[in-house]
PDB file of N, CA and C in Angstrom:
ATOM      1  N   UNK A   1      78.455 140.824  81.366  1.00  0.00           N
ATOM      2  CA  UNK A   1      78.943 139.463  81.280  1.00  0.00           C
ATOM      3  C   UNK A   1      80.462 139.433  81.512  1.00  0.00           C
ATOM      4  N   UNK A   2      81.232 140.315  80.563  1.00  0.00           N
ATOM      5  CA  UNK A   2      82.720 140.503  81.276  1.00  0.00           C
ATOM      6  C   UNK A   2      83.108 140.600  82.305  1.00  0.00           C
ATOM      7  N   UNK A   3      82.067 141.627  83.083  1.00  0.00           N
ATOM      8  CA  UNK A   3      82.341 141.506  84.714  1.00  0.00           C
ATOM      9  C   UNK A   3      82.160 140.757  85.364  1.00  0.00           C
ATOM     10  N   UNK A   4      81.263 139.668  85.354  1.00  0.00           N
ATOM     11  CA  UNK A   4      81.186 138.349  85.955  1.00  0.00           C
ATOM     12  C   UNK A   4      82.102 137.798  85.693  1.00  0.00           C
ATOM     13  N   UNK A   5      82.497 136.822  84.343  1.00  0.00           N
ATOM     14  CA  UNK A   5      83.928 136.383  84.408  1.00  0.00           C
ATOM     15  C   UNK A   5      85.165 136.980  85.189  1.00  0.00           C
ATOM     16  N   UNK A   6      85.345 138.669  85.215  1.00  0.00           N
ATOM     17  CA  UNK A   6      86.804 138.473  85.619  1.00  0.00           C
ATOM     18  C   UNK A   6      86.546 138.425  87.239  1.00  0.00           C
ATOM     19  N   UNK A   7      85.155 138.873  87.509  1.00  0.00           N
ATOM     20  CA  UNK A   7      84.520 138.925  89.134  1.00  0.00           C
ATOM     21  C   UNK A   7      85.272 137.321  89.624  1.00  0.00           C
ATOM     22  N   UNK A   8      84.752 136.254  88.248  1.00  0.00           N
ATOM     23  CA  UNK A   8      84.671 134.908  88.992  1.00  0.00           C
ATOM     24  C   UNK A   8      86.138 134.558  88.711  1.00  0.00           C
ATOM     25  N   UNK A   9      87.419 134.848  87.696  1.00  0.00           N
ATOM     26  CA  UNK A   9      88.013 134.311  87.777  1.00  0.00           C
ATOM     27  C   UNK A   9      89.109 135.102  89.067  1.00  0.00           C
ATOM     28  N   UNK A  10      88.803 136.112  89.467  1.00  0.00           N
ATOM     29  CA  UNK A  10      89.556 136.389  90.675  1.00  0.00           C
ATOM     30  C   UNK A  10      89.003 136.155  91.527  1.00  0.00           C
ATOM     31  N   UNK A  11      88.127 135.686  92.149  1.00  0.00           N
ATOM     32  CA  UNK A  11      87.546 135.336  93.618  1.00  0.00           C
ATOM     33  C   UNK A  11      88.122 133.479  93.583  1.00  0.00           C
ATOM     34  N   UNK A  12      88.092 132.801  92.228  1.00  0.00           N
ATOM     35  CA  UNK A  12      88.741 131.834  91.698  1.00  0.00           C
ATOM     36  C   UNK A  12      89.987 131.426  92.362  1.00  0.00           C
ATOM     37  N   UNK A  13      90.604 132.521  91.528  1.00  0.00           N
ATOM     38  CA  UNK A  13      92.367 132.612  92.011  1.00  0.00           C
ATOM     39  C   UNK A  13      92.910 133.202  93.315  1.00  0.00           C
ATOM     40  N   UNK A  14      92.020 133.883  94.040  1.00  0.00           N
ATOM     41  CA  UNK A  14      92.132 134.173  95.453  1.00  0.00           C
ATOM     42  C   UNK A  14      92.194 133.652  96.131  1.00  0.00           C
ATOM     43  N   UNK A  15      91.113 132.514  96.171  1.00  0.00           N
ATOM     44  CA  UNK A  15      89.927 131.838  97.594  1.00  0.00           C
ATOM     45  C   UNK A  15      90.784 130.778  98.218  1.00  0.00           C
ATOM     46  N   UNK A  16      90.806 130.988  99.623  1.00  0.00           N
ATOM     47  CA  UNK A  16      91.579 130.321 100.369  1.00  0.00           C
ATOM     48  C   UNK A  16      92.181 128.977  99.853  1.00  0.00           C
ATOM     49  N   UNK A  17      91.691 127.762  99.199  1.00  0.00           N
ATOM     50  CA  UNK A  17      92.172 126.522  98.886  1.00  0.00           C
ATOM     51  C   UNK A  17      92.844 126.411  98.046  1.00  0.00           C
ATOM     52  N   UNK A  18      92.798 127.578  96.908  1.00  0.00           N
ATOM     53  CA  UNK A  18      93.527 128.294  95.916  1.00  0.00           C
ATOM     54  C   UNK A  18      95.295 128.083  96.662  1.00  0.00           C
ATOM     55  N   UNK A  19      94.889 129.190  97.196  1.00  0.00           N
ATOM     56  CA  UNK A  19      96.372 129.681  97.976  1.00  0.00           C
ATOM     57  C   UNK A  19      96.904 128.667  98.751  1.00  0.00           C
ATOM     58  N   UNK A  20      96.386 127.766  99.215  1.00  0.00           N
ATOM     59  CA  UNK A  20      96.707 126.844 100.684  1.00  0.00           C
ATOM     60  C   UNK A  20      97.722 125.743 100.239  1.00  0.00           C
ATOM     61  N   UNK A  21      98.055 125.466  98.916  1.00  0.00           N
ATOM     62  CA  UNK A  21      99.365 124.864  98.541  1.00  0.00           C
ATOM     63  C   UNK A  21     100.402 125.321  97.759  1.00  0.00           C
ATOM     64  N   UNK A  22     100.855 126.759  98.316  1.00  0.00           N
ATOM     65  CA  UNK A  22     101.922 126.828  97.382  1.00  0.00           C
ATOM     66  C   UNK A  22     103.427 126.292  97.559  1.00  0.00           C
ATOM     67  N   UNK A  23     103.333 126.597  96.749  1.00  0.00           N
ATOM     68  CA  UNK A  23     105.828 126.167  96.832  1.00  0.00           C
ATOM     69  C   UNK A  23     106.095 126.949  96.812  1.00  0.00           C
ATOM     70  N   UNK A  24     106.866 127.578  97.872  1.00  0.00           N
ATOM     71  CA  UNK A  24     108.011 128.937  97.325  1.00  0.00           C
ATOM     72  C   UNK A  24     109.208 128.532  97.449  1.00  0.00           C
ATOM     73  N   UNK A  25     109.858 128.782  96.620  1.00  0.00           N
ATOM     74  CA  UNK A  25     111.526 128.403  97.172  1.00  0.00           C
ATOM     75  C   UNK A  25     111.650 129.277  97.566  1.00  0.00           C
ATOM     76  N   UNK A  26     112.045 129.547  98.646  1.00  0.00           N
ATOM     77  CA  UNK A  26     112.862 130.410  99.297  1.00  0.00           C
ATOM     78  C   UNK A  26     114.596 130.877  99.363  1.00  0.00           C
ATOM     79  N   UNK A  27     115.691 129.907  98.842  1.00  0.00           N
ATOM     80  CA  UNK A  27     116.742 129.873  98.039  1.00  0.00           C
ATOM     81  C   UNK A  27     117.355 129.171  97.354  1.00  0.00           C
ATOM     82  N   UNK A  28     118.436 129.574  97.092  1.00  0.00           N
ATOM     83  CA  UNK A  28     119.106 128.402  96.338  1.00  0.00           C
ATOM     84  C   UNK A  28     119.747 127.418  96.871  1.00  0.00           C
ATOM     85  N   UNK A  29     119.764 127.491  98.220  1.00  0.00           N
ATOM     86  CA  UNK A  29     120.644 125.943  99.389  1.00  0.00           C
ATOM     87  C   UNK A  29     119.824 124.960  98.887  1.00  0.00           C
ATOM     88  N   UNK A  30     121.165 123.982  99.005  1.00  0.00           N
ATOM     89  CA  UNK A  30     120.097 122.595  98.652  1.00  0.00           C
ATOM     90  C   UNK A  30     118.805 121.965  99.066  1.00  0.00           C
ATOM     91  N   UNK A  31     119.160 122.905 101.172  1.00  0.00           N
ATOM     92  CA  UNK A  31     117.798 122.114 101.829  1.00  0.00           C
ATOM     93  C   UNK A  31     116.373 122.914 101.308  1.00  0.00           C
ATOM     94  N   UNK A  32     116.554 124.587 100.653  1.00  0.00           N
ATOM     95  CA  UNK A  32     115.377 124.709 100.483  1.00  0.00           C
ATOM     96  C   UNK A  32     115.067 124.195  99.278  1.00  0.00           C
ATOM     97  N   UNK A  33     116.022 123.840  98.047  1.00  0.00           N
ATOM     98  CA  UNK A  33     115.506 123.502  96.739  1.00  0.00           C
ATOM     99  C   UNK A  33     114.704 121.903  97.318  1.00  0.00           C
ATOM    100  N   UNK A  34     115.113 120.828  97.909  1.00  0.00           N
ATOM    101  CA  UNK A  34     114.768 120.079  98.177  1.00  0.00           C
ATOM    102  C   UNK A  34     113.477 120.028  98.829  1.00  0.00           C
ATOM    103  N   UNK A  35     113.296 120.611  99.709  1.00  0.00           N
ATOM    104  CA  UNK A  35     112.183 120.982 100.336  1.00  0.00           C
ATOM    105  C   UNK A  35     110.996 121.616  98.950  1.00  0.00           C
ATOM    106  N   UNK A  36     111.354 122.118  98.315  1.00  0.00           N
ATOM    107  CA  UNK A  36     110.602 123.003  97.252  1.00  0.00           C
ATOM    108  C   UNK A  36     110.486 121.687  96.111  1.00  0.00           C
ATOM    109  N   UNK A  37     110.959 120.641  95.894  1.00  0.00           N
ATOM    110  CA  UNK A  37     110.656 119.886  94.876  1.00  0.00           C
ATOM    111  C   UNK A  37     109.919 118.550  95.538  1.00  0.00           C
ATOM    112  N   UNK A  38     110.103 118.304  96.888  1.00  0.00           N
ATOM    113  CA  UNK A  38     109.041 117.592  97.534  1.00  0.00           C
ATOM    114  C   UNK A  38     107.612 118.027  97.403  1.00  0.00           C
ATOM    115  N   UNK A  39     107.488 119.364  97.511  1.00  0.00           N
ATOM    116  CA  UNK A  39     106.522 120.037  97.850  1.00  0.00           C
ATOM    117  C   UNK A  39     106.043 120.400  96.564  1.00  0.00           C
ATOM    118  N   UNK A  40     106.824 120.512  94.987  1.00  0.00           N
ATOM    119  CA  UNK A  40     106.089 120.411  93.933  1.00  0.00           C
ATOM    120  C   UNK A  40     105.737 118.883  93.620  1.00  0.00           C
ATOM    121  N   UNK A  41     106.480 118.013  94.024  1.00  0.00           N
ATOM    122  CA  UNK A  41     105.862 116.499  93.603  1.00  0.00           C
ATOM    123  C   UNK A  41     104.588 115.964  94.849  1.00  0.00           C
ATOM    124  N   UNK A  42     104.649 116.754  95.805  1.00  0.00           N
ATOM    125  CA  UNK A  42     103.525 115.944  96.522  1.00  0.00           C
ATOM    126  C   UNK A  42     101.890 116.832  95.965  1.00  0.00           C
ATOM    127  N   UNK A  43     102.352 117.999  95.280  1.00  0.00           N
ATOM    128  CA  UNK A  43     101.183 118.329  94.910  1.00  0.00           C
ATOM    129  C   UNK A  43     100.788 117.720  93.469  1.00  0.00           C
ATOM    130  N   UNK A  44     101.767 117.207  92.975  1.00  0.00           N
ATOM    131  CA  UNK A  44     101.563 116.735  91.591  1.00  0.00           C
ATOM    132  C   UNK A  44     101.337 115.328  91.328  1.00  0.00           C
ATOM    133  N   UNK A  45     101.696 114.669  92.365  1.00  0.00           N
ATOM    134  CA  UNK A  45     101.019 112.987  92.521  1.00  0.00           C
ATOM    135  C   UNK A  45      99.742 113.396  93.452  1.00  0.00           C
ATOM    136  N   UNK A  46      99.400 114.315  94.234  1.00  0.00           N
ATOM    137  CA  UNK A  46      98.321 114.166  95.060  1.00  0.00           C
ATOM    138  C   UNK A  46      98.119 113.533  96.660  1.00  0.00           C
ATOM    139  N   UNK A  47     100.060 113.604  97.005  1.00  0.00           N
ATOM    140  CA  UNK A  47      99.713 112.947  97.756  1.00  0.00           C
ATOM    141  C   UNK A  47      99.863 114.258  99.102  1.00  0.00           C
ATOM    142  N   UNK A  48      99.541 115.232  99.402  1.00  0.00           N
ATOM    143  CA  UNK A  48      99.466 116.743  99.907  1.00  0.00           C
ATOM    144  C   UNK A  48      98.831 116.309 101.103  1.00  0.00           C
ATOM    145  N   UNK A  49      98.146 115.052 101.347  1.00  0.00           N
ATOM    146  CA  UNK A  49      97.590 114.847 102.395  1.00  0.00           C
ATOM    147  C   UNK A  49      96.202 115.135 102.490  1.00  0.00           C
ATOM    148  N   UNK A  50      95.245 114.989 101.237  1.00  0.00           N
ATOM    149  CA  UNK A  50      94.327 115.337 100.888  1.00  0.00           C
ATOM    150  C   UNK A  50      93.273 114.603 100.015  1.00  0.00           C
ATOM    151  N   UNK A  51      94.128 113.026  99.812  1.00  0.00           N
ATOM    152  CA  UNK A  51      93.704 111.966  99.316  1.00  0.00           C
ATOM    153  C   UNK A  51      93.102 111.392  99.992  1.00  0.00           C
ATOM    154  N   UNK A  52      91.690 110.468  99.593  1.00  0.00           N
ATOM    155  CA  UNK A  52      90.937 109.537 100.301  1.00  0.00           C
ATOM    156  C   UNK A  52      91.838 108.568 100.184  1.00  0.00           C
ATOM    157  N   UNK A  53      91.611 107.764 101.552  1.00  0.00           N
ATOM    158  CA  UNK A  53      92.256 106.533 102.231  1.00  0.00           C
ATOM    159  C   UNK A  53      92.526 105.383 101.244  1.00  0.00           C
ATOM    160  N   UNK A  54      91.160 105.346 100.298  1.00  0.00           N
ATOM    161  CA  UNK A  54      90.935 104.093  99.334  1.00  0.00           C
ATOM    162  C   UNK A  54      91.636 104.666  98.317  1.00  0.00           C
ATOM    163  N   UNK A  55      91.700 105.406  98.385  1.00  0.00           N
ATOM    164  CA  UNK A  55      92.981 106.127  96.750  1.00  0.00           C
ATOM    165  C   UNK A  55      94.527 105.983  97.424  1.00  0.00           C
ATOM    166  N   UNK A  56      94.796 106.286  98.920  1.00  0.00           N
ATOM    167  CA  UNK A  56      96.205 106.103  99.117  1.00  0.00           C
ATOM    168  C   UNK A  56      96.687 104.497  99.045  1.00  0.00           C
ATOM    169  N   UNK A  57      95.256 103.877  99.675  1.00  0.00           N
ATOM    170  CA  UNK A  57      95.745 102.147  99.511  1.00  0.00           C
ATOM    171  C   UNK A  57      95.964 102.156  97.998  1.00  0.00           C
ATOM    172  N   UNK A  58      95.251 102.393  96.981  1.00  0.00           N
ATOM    173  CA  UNK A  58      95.081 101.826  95.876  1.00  0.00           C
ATOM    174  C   UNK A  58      96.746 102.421  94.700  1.00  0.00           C
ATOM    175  N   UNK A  59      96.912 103.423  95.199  1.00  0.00           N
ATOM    176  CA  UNK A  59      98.071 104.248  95.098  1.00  0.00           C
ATOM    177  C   UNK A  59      99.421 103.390  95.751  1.00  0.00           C
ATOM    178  N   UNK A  60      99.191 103.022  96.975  1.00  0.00           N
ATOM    179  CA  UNK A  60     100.733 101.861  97.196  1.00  0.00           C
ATOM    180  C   UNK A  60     100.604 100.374  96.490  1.00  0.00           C
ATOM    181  N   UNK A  61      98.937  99.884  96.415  1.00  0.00           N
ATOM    182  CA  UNK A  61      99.155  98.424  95.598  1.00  0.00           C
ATOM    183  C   UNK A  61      99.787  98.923  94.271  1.00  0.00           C
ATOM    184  N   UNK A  62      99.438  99.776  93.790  1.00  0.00           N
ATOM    185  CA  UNK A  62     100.536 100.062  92.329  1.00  0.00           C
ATOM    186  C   UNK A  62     101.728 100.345  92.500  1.00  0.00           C
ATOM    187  N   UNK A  63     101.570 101.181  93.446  1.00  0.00           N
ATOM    188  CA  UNK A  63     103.635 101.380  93.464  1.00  0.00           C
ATOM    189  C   UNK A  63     104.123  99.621  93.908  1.00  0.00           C
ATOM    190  N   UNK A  64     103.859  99.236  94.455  1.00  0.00           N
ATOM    191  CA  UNK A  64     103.742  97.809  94.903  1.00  0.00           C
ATOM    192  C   UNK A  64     104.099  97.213  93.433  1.00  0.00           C
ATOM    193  N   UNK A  65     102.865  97.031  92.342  1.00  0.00           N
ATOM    194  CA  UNK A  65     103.220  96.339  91.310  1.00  0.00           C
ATOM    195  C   UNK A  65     104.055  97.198  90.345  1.00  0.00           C
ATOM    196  N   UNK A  66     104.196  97.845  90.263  1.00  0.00           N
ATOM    197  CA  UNK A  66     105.188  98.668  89.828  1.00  0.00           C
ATOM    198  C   UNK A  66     106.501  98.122  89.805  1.00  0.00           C
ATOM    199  N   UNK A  67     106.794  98.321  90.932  1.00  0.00           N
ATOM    200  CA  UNK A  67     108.062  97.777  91.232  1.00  0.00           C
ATOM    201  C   UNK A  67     108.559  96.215  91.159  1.00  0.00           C
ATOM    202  N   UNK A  68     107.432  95.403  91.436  1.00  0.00           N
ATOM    203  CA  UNK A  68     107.435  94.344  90.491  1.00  0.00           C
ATOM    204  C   UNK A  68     107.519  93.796  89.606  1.00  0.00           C
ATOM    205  N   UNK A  69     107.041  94.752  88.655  1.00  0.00           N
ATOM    206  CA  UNK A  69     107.198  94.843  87.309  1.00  0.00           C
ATOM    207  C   UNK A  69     108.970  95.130  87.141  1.00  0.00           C
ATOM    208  N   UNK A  70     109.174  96.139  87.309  1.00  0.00           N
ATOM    209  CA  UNK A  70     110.087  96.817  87.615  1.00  0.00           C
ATOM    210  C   UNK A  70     111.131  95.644  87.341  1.00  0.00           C
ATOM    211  N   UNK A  71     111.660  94.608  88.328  1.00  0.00           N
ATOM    212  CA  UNK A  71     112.417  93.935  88.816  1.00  0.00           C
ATOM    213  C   UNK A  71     112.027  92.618  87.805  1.00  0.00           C
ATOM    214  N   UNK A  72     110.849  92.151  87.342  1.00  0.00           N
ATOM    215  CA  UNK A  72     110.783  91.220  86.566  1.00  0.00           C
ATOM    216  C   UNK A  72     111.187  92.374  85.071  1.00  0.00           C
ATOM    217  N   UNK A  73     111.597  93.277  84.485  1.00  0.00           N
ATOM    218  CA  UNK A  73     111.593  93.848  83.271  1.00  0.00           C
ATOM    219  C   UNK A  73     113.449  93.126  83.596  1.00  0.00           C
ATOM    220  N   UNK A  74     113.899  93.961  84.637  1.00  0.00           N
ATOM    221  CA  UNK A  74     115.268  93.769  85.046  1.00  0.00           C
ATOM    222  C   UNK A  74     115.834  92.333  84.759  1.00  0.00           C
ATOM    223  N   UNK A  75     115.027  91.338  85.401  1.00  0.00           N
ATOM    224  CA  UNK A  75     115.737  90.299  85.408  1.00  0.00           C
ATOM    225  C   UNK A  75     115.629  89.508  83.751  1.00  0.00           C
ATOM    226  N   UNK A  76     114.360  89.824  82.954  1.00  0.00           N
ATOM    227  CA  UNK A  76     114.226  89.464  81.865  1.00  0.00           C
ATOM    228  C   UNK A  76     115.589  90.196  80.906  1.00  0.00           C
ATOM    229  N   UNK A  77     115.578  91.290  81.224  1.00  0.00           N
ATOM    230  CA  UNK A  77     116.335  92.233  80.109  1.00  0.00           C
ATOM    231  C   UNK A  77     118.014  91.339  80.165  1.00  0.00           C
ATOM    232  N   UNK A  78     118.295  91.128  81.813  1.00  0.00           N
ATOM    233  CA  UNK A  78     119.780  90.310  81.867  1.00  0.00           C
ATOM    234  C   UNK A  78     119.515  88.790  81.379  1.00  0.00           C
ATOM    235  N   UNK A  79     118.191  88.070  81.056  1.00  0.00           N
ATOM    236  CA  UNK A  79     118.348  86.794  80.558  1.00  0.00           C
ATOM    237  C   UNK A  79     118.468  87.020  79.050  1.00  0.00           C
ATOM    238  N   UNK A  80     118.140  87.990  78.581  1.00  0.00           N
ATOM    239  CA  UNK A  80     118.232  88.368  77.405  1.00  0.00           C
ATOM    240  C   UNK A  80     120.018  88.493  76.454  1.00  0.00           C
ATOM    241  N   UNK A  81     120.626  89.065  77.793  1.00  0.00           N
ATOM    242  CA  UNK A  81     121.736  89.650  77.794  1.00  0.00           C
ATOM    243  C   UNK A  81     122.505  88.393  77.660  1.00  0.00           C
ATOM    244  N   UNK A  82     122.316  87.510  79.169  1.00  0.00           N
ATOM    245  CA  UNK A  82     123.112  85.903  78.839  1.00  0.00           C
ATOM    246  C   UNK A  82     123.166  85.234  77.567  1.00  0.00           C
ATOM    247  N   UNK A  83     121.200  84.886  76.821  1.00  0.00           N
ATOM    248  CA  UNK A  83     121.408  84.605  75.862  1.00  0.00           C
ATOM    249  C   UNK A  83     122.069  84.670  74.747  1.00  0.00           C
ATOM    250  N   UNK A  84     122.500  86.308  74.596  1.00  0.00           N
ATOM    251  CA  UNK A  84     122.737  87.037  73.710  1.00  0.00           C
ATOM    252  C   UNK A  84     124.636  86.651  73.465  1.00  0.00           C
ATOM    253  N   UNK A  85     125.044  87.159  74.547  1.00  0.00           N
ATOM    254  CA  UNK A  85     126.536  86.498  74.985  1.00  0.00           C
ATOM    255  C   UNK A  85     127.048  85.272  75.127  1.00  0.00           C
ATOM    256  N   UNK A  86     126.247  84.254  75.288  1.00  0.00           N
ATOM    257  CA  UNK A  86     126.563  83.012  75.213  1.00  0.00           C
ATOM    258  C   UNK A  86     126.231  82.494  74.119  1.00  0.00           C
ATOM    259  N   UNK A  87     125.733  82.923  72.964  1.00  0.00           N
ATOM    260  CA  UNK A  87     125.627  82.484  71.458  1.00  0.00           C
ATOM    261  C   UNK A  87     126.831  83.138  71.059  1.00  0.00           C
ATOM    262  N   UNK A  88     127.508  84.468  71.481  1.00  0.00           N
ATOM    263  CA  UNK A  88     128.433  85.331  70.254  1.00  0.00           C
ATOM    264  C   UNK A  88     129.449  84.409  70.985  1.00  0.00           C
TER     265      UNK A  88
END
């Protein structure tokens, strides 16, 4: 039974799809750190190029409301601010 597990967790950690996204930085210049933190955030939102179509639409209508949000938090937080200053 031990040998099956470690059989399966290295054929696991091997197998081509395994390997097929890594990051390496390669140095410390800015263009490779940059390059190396694109390449850890596109694997960490999912967007690697490996997402179904209906998940990338559904993925920009949120960034979409997001940012909507976003900009109505903004403009509330400065009516807040007027109020606040025009009473003191």
């Amino acid at each position: 039974m031990f040998r099956f597990l470690v059989a399966a967790v290295l054929v696991g950690m091997f197998s081509p799809p395994a390997m097929a996204h890594k990051c390496i930085l390669k140095s410390n210049d800015t263009a490779d750190i940059t390059a190396y933190n694109f390449c850890k955030n596109d694997l960490a939102t999912g967007s690697a190029g490996h997402e179904d179509s209906s998940q990338s639409e559904r993925v920009k209508a949120l960034e979409l409301e997001n940012a909507q949000l976003l900009e109505r938090l903004r403009q509330l937080k400065a009516d807040i601010q007027y109020v606040l200053n025009k009473d003191g």
